[in-house]
C-alpha atoms as a PDB file:
ATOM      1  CA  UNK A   1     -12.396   9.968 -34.154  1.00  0.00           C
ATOM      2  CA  UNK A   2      -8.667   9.683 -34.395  1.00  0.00           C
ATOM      3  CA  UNK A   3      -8.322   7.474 -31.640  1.00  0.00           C
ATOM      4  CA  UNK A   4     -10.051   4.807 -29.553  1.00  0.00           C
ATOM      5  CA  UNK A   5      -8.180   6.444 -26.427  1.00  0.00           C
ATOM      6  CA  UNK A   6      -7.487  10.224 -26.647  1.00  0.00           C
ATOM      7  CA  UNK A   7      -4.696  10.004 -24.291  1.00  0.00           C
ATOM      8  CA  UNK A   8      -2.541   6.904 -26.525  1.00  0.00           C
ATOM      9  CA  UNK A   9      -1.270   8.234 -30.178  1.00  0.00           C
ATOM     10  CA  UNK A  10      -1.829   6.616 -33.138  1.00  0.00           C
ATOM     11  CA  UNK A  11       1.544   5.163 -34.171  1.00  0.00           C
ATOM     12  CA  UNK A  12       2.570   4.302 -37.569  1.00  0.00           C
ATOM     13  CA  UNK A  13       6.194   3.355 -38.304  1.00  0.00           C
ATOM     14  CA  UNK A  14       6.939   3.783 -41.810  1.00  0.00           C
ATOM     15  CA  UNK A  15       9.916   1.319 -43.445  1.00  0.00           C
ATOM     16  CA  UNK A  16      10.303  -0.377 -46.453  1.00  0.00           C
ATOM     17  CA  UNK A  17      12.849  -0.436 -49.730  1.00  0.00           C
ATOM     18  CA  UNK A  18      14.649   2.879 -50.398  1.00  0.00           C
ATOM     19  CA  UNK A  19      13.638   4.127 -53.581  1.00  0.00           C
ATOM     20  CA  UNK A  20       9.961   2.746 -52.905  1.00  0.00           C
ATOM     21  CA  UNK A  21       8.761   6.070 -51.895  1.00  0.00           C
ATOM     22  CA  UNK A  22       8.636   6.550 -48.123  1.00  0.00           C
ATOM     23  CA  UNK A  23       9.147  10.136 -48.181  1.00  0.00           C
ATOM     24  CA  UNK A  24       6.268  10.484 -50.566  1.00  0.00           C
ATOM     25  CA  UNK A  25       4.311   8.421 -48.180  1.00  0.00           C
ATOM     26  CA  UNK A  26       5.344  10.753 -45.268  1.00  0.00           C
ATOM     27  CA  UNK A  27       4.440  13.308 -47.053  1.00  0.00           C
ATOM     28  CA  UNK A  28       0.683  12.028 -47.832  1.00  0.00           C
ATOM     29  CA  UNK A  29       0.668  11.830 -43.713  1.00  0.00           C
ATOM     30  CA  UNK A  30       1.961  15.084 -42.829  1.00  0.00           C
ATOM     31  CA  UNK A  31      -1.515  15.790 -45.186  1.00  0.00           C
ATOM     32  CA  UNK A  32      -3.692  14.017 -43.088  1.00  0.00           C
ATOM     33  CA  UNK A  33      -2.562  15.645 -39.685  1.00  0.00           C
ATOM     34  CA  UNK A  34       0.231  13.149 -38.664  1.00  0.00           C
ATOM     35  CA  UNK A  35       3.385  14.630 -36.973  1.00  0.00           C
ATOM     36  CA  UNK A  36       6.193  12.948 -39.125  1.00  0.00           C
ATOM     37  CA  UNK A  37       9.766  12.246 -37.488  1.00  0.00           C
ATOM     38  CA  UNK A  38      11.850  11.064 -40.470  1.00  0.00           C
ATOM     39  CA  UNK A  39      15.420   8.944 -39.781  1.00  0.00           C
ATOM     40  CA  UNK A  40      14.574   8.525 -36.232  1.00  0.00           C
ATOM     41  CA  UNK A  41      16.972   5.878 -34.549  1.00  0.00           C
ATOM     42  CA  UNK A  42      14.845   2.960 -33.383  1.00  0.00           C
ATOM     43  CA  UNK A  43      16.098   2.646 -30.201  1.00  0.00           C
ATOM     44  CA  UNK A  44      14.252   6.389 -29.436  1.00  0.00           C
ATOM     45  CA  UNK A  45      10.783   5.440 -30.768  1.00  0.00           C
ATOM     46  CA  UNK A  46       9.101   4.266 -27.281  1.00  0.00           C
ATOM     47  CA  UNK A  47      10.356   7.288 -25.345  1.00  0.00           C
ATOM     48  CA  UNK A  48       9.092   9.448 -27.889  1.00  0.00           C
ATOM     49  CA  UNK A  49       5.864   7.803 -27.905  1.00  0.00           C
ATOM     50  CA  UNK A  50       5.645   8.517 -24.022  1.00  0.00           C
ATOM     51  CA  UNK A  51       6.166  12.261 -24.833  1.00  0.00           C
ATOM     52  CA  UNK A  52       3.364  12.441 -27.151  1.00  0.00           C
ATOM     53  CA  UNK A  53       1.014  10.221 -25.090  1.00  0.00           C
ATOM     54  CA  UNK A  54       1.643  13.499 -22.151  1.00  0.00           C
ATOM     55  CA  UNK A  55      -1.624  15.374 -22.065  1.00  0.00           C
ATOM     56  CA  UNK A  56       0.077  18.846 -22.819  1.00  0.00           C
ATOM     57  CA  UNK A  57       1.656  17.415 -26.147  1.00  0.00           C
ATOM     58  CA  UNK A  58      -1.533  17.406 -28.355  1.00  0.00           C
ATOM     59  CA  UNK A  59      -0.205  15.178 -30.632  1.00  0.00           C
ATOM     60  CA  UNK A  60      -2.626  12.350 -31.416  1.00  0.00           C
ATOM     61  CA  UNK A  61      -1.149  11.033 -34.504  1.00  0.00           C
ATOM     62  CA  UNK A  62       2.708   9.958 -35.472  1.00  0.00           C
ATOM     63  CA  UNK A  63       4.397   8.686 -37.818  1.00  0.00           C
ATOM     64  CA  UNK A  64       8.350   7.438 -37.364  1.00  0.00           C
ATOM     65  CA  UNK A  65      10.337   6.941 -40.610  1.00  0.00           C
ATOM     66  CA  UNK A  66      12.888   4.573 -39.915  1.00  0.00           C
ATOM     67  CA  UNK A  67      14.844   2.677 -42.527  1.00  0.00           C
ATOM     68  CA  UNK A  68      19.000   1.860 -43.384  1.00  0.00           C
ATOM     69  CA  UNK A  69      19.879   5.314 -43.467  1.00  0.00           C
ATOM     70  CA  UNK A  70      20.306   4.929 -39.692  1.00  0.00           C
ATOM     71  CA  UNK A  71      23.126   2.532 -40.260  1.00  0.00           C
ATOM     72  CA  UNK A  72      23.492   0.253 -37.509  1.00  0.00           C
ATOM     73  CA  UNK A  73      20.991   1.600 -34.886  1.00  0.00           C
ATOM     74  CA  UNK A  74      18.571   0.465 -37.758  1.00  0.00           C
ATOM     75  CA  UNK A  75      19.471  -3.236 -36.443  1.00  0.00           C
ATOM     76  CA  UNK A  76      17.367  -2.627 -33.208  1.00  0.00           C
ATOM     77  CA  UNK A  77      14.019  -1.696 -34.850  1.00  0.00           C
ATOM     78  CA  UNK A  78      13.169  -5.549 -34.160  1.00  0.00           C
ATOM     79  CA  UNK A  79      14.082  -5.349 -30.335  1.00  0.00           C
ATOM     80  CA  UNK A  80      12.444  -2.360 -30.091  1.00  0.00           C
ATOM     81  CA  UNK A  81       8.943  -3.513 -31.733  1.00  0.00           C
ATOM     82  CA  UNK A  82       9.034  -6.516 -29.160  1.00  0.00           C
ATOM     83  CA  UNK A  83       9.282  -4.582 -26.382  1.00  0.00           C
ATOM     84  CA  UNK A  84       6.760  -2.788 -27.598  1.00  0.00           C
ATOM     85  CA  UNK A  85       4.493  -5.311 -27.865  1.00  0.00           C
ATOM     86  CA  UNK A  86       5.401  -6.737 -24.789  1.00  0.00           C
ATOM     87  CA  UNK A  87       4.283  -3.299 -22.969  1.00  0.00           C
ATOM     88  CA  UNK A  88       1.063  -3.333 -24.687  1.00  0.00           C
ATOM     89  CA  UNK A  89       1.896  -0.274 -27.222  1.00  0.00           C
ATOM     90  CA  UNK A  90      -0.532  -0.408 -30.008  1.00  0.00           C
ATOM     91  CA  UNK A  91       1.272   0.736 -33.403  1.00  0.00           C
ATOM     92  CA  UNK A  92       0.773  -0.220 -37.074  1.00  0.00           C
ATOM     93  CA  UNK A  93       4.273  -0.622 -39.724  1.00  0.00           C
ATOM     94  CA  UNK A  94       3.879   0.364 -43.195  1.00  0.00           C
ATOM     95  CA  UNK A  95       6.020  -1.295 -45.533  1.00  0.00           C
ATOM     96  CA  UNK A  96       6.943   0.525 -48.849  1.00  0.00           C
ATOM     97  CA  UNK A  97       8.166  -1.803 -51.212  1.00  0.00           C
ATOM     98  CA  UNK A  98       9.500  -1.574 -55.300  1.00  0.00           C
ATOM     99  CA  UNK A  99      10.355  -4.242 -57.821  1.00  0.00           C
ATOM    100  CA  UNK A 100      14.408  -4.110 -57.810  1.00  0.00           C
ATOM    101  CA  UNK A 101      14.141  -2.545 -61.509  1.00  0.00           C
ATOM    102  CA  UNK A 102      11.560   0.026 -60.762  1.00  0.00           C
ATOM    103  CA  UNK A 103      13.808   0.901 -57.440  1.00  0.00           C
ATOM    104  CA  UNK A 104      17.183   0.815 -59.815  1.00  0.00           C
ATOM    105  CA  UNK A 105      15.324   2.931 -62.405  1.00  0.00           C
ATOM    106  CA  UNK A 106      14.545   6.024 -59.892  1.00  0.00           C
ATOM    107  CA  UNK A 107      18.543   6.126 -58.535  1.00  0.00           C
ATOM    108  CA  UNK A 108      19.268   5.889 -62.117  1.00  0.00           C
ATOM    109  CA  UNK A 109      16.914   9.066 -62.654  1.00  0.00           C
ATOM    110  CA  UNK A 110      17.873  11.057 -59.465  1.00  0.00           C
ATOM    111  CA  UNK A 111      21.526  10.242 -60.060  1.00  0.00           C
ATOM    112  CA  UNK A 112      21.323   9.622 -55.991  1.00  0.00           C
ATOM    113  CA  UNK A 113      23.620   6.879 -54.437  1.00  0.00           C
ATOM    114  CA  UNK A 114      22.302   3.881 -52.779  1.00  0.00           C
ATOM    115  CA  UNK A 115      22.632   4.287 -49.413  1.00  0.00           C
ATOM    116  CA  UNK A 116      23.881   0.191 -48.780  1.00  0.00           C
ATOM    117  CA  UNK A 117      26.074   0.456 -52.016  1.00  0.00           C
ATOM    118  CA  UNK A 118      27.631   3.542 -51.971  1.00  0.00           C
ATOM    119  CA  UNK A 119      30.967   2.502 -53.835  1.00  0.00           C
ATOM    120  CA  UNK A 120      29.235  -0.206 -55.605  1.00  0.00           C
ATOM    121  CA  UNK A 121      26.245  -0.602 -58.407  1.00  0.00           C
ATOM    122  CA  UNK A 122      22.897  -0.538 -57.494  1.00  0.00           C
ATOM    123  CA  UNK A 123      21.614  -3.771 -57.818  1.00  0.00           C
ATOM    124  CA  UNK A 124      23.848  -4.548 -55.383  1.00  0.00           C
ATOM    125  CA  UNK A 125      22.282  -2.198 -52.450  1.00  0.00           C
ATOM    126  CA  UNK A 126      18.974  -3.737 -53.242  1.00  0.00           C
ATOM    127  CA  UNK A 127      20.147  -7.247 -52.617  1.00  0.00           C
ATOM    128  CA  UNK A 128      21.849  -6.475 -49.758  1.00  0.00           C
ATOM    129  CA  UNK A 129      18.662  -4.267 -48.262  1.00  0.00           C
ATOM    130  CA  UNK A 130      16.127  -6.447 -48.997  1.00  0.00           C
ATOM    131  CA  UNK A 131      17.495  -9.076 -47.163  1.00  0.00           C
ATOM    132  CA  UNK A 132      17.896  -7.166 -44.640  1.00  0.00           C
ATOM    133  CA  UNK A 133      14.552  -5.927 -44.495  1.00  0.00           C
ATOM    134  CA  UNK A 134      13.407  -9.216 -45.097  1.00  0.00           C
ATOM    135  CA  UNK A 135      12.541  -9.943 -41.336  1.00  0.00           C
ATOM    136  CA  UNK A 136      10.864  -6.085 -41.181  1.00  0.00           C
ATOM    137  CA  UNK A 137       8.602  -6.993 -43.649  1.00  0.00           C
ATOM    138  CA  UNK A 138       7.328 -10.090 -42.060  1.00  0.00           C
ATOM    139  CA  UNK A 139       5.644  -8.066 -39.409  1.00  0.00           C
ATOM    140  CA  UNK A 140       4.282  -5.505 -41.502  1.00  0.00           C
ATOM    141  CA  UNK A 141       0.609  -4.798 -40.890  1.00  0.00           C
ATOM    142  CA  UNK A 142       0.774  -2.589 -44.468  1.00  0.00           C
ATOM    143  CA  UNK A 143       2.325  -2.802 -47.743  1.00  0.00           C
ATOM    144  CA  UNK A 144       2.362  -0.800 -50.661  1.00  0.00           C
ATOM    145  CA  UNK A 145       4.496  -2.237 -53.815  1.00  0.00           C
ATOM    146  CA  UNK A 146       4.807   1.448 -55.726  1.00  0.00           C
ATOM    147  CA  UNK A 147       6.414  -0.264 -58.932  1.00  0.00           C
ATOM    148  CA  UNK A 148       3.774   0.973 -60.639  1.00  0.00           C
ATOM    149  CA  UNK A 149       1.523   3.471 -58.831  1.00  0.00           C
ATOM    150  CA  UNK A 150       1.702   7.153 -59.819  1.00  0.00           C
ATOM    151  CA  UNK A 151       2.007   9.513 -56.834  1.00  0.00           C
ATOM    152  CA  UNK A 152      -1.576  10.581 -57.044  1.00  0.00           C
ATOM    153  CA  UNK A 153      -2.140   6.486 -56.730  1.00  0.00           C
ATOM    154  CA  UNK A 154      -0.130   6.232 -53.647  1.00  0.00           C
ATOM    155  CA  UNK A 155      -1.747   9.614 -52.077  1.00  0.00           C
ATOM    156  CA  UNK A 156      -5.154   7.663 -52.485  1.00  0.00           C
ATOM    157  CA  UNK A 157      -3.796   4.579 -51.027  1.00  0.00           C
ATOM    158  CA  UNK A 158      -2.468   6.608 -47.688  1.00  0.00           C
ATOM    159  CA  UNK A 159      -5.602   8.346 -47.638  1.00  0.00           C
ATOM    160  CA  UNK A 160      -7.437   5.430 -46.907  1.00  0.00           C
ATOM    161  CA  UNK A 161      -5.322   3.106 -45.091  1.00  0.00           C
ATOM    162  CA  UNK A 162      -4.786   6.246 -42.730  1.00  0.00           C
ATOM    163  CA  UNK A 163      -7.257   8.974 -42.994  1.00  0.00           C
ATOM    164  CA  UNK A 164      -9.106   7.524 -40.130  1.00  0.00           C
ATOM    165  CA  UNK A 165      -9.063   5.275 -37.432  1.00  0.00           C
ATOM    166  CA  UNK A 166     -11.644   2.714 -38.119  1.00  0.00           C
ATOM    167  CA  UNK A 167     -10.803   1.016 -34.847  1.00  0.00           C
ATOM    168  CA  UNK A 168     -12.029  -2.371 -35.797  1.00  0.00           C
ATOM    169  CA  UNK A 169     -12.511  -4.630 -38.867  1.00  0.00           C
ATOM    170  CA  UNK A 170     -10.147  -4.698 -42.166  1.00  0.00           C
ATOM    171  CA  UNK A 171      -9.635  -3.078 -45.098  1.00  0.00           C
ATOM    172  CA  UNK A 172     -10.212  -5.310 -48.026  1.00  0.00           C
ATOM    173  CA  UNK A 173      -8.662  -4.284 -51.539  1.00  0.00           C
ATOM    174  CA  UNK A 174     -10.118  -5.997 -54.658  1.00  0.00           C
ATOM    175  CA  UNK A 175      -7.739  -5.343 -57.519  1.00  0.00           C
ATOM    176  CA  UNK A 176      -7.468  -6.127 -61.328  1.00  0.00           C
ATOM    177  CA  UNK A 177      -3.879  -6.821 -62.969  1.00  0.00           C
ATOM    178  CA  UNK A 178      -2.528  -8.348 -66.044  1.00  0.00           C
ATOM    179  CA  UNK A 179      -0.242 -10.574 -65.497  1.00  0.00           C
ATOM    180  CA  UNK A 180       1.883  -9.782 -68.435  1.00  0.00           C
ATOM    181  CA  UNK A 181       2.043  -6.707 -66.882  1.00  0.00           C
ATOM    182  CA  UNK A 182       3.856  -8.781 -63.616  1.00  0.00           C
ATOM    183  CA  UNK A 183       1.911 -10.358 -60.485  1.00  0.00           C
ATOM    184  CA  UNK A 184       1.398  -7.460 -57.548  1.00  0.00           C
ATOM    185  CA  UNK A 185       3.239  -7.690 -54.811  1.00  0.00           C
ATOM    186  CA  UNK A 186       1.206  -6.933 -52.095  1.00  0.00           C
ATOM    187  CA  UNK A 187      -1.553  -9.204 -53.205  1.00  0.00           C
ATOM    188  CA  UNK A 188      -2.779 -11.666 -50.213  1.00  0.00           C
ATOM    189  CA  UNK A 189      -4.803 -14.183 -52.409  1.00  0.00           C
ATOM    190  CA  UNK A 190      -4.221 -14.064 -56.213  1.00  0.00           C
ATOM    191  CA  UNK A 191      -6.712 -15.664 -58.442  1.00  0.00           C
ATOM    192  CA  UNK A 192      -6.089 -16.454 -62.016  1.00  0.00           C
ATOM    193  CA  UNK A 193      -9.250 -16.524 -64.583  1.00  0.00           C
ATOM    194  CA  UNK A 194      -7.072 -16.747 -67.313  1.00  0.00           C
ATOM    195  CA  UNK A 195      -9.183 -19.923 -67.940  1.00  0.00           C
ATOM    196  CA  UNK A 196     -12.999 -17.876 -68.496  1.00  0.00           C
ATOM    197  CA  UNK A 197     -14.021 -17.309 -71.918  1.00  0.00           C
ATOM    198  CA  UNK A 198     -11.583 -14.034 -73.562  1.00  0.00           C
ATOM    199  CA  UNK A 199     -13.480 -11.168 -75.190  1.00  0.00           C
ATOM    200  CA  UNK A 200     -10.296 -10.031 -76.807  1.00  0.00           C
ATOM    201  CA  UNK A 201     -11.183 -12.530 -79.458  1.00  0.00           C
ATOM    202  CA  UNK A 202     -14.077 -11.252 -80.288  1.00  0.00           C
ATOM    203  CA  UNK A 203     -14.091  -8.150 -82.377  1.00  0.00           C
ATOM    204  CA  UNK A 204     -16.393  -5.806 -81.559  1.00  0.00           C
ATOM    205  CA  UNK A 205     -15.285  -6.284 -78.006  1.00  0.00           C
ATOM    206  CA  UNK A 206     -11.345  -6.043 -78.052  1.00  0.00           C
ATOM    207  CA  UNK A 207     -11.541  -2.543 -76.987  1.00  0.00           C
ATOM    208  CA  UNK A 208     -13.973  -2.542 -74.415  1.00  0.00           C
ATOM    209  CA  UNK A 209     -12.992  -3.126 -70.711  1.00  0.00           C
ATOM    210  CA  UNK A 210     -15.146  -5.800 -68.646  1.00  0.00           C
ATOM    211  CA  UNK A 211     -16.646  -3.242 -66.865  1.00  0.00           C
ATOM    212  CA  UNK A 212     -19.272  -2.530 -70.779  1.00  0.00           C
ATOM    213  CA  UNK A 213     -22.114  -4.051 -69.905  1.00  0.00           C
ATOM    214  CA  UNK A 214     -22.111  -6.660 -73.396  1.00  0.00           C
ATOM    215  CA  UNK A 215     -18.541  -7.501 -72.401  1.00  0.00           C
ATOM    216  CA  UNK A 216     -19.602  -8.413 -68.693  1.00  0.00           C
ATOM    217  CA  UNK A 217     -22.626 -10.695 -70.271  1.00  0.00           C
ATOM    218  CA  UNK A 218     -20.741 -12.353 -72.629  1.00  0.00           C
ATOM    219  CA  UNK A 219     -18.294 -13.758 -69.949  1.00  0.00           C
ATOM    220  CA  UNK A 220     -21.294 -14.199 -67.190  1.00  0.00           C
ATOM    221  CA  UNK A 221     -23.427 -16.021 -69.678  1.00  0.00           C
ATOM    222  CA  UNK A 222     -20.478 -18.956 -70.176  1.00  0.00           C
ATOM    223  CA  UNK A 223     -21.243 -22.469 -67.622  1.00  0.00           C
ATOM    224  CA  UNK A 224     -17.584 -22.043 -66.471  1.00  0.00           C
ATOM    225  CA  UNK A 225     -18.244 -18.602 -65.218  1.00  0.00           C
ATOM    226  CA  UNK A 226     -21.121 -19.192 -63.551  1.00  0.00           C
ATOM    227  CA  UNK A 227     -20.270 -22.614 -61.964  1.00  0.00           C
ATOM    228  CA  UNK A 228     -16.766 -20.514 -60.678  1.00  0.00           C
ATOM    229  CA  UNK A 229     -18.866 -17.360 -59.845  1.00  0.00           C
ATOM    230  CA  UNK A 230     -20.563 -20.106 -57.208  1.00  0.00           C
ATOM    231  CA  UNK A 231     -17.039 -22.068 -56.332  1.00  0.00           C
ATOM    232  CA  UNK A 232     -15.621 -18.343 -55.461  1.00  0.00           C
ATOM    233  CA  UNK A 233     -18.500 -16.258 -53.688  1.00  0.00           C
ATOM    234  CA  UNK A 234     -18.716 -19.468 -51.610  1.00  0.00           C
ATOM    235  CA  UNK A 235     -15.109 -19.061 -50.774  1.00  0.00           C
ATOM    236  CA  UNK A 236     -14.903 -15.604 -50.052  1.00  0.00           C
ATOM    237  CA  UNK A 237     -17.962 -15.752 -47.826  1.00  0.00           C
ATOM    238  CA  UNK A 238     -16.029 -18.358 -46.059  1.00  0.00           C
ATOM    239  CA  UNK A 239     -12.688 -16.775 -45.740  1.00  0.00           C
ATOM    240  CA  UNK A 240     -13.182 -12.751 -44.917  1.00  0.00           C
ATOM    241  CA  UNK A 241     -14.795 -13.854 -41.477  1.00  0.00           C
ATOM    242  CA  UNK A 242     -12.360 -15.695 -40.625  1.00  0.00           C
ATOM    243  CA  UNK A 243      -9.317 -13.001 -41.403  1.00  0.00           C
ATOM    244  CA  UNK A 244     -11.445 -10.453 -39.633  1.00  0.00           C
ATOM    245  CA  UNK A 245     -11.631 -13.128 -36.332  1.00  0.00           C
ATOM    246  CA  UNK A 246      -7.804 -13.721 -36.615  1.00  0.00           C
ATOM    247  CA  UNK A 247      -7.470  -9.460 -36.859  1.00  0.00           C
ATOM    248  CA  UNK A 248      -5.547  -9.101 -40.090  1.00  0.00           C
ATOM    249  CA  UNK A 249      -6.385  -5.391 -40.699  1.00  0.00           C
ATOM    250  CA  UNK A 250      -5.712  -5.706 -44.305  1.00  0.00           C
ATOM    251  CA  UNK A 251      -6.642  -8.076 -47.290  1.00  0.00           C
ATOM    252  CA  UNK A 252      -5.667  -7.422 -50.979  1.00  0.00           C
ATOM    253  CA  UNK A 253      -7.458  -9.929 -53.524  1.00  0.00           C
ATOM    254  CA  UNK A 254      -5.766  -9.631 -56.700  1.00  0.00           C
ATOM    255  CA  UNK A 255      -7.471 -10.858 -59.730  1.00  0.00           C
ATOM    256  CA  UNK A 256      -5.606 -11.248 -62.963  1.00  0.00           C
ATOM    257  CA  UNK A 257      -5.983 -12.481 -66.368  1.00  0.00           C
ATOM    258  CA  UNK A 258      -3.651 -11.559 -69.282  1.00  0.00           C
ATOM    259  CA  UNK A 259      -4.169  -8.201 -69.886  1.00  0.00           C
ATOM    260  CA  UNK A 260      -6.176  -7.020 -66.690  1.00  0.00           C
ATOM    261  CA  UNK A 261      -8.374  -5.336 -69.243  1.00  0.00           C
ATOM    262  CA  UNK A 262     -11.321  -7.942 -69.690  1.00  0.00           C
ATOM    263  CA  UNK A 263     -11.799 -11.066 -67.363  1.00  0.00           C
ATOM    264  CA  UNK A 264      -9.829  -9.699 -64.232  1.00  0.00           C
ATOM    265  CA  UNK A 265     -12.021  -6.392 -64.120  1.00  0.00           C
ATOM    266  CA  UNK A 266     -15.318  -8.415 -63.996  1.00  0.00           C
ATOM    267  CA  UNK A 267     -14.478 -10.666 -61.687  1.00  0.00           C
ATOM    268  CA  UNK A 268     -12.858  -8.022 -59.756  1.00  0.00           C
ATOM    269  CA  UNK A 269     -16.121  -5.856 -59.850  1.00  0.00           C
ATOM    270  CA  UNK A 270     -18.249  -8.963 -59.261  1.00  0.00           C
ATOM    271  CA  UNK A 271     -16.140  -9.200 -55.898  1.00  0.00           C
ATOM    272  CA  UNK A 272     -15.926  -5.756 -54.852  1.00  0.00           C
ATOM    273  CA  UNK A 273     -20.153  -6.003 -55.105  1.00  0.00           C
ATOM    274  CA  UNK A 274     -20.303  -9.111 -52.996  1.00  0.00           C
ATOM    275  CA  UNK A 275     -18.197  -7.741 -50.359  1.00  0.00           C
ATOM    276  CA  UNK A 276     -19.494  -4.824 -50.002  1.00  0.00           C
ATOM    277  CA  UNK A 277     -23.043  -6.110 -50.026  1.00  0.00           C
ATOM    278  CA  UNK A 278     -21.995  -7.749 -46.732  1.00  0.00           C
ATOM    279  CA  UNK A 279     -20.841  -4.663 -44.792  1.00  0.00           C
ATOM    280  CA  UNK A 280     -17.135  -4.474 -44.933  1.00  0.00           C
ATOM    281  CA  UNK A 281     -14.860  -1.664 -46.393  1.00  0.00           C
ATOM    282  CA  UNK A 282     -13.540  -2.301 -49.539  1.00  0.00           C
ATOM    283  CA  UNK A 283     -12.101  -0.910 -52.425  1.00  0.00           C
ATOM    284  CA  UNK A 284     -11.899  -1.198 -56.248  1.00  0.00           C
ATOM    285  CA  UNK A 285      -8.975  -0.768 -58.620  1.00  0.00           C
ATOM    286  CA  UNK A 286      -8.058  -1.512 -61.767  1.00  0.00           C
ATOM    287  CA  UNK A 287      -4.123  -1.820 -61.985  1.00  0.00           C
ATOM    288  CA  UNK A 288      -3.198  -2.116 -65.842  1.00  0.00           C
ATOM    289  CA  UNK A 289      -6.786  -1.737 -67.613  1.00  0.00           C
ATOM    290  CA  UNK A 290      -5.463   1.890 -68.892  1.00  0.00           C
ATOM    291  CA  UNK A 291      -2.016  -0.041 -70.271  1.00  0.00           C
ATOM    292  CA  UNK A 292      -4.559  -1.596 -72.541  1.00  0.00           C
ATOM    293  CA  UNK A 293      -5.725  -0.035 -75.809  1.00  0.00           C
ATOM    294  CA  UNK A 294      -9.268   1.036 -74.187  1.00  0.00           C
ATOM    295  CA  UNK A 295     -11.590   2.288 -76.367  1.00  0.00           C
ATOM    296  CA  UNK A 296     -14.798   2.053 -73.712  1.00  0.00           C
ATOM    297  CA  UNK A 297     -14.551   1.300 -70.159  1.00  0.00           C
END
């Protein structure tokens, strides 16, 4: 079912960073079946969205890109979104986002001007957009931080944040990171086990991930892992109730230990289980285990 009312679109307004990858992300939409107005002036959004509620329309699902390109009329998506809210409208904002070198890389590649900075370097059109974004992103109900997600990565991501309408609960995201690597962006709750035993220094397991079965036992067999293993199941079992009762419609728990290749991918697969022992949707993914020299995973 696309929609909990047939006769109401679903609305997604897509915004973020330029350079983060919106028009990829449109284009993952236009895949599932959303009709996808990019650079639409804010200001336009609700009477569009009373078109394509009209029976005759047929168009159940829409997505509006709207970002700086539209200059100043960009100034009123704010306005607009609180109007919408005040009328009832139910729509969810994706925010793409980009660390400022992985965003200065891709102009640098594309040779393309930055659309705040067109006279000026690059750097400086990021500053200057994301602060003004900065209040945008603060009511995002999504984000995706593309710094480093391949486009196949970000395809899967789309697919399912928006491949269906799952009407009620939230979408929980376990993920595994090295922190050397740098700290995710979109993370919600970030735990650090860079304190649990390290298999890295122990030979025969350097180059196996801690999904290997002897790797997972030696760090599950340590007093400090099992004594946290309690501490944090208790925790979690605490804390997804109460997100879903408050209605955040996304949580990313991002686990990370040095290299994401070890402790982070065992704790993150000891949390994806628990979770999804106790009925909720949630995902698994390991961000930098494959930056790692992997031998066995």
């Amino acid at each position: 079912m696309d929609n909990l009312n047939d006769s109401k679109p679903r609305i997604i307004i897509v915004t973020g960073m330029s350079g983060s990858g919106k028009t990829q992300a449109c284009r993952c939409l236009e895949d599932l079946g959303y009709f996808c107005v990019d650079n639409l002036p804010p200001v336009f959004i609700p009477k569009f969205v009373e078109l394509c509620s009209h029976a005759s329309s047929h168009v159940s699902k829409v997505v509006f890109v709207v970002d700086t390109r539209s200059r100043e009329f960009f100034d009123t998506l704010l306005h607009v979104l609180e109007e919408m809210d005040k009328t009832d409208t139910e729509y969810e904002m994706l925010f793409m986002d980009a660390s400022d070198d992985a965003i200065i890389r891709r102009y640098k590649e594309t040779r393309r001007r930055h659309p705040m900075a067109p006279s000026a370097r690059i750097s400086d059109g990021v500053a200057k957009e994301r602060a003004r974004l900065e209040a945008v992103r603060a009511k995002a109900t999504y984000l995706i931080d593309t710094s480093s997600l391949s486009k196949a990565e970000l395809r899967e991501k789309i697919k399912r944040l928006f491949g269906k309408h799952e009407g009620v609960g939230m979408n929980i995201s376990v993920l595994s990171f090295g922190f050397k690597f740098g700290m995710p962006m979109d993370a919600d709750m970030v735990l650090d086990v860079r304190f649990l035993p390290n298999p890295f220094y122990v030979e025969e397991m350097r180059h196996k991930s801690g999904s290997v079965p002897e790797v997972a036992a030696y760090i599950a067999e340590k007093p400090v892992t099992q004594e946290f293993l309690k501490r944090l199941d208790n925790l979690v079992d605490f804390l997804v109730p109460q997100y879903v009762k408050e209605g955040k419609s996304q949580l990313v728990i991002a686990v990370g230990c040095t290299g994401g290749m070890h402790r982070s991918v065992f704790i993150a697969k000891h949390l994806f289980d628990m979770i999804a022992e106790s009925g909720y949707t949630v995902n698994l993914e390991h961000r930098d285990l494959m930056k790692n020299d992997v031998w066995e995973t």
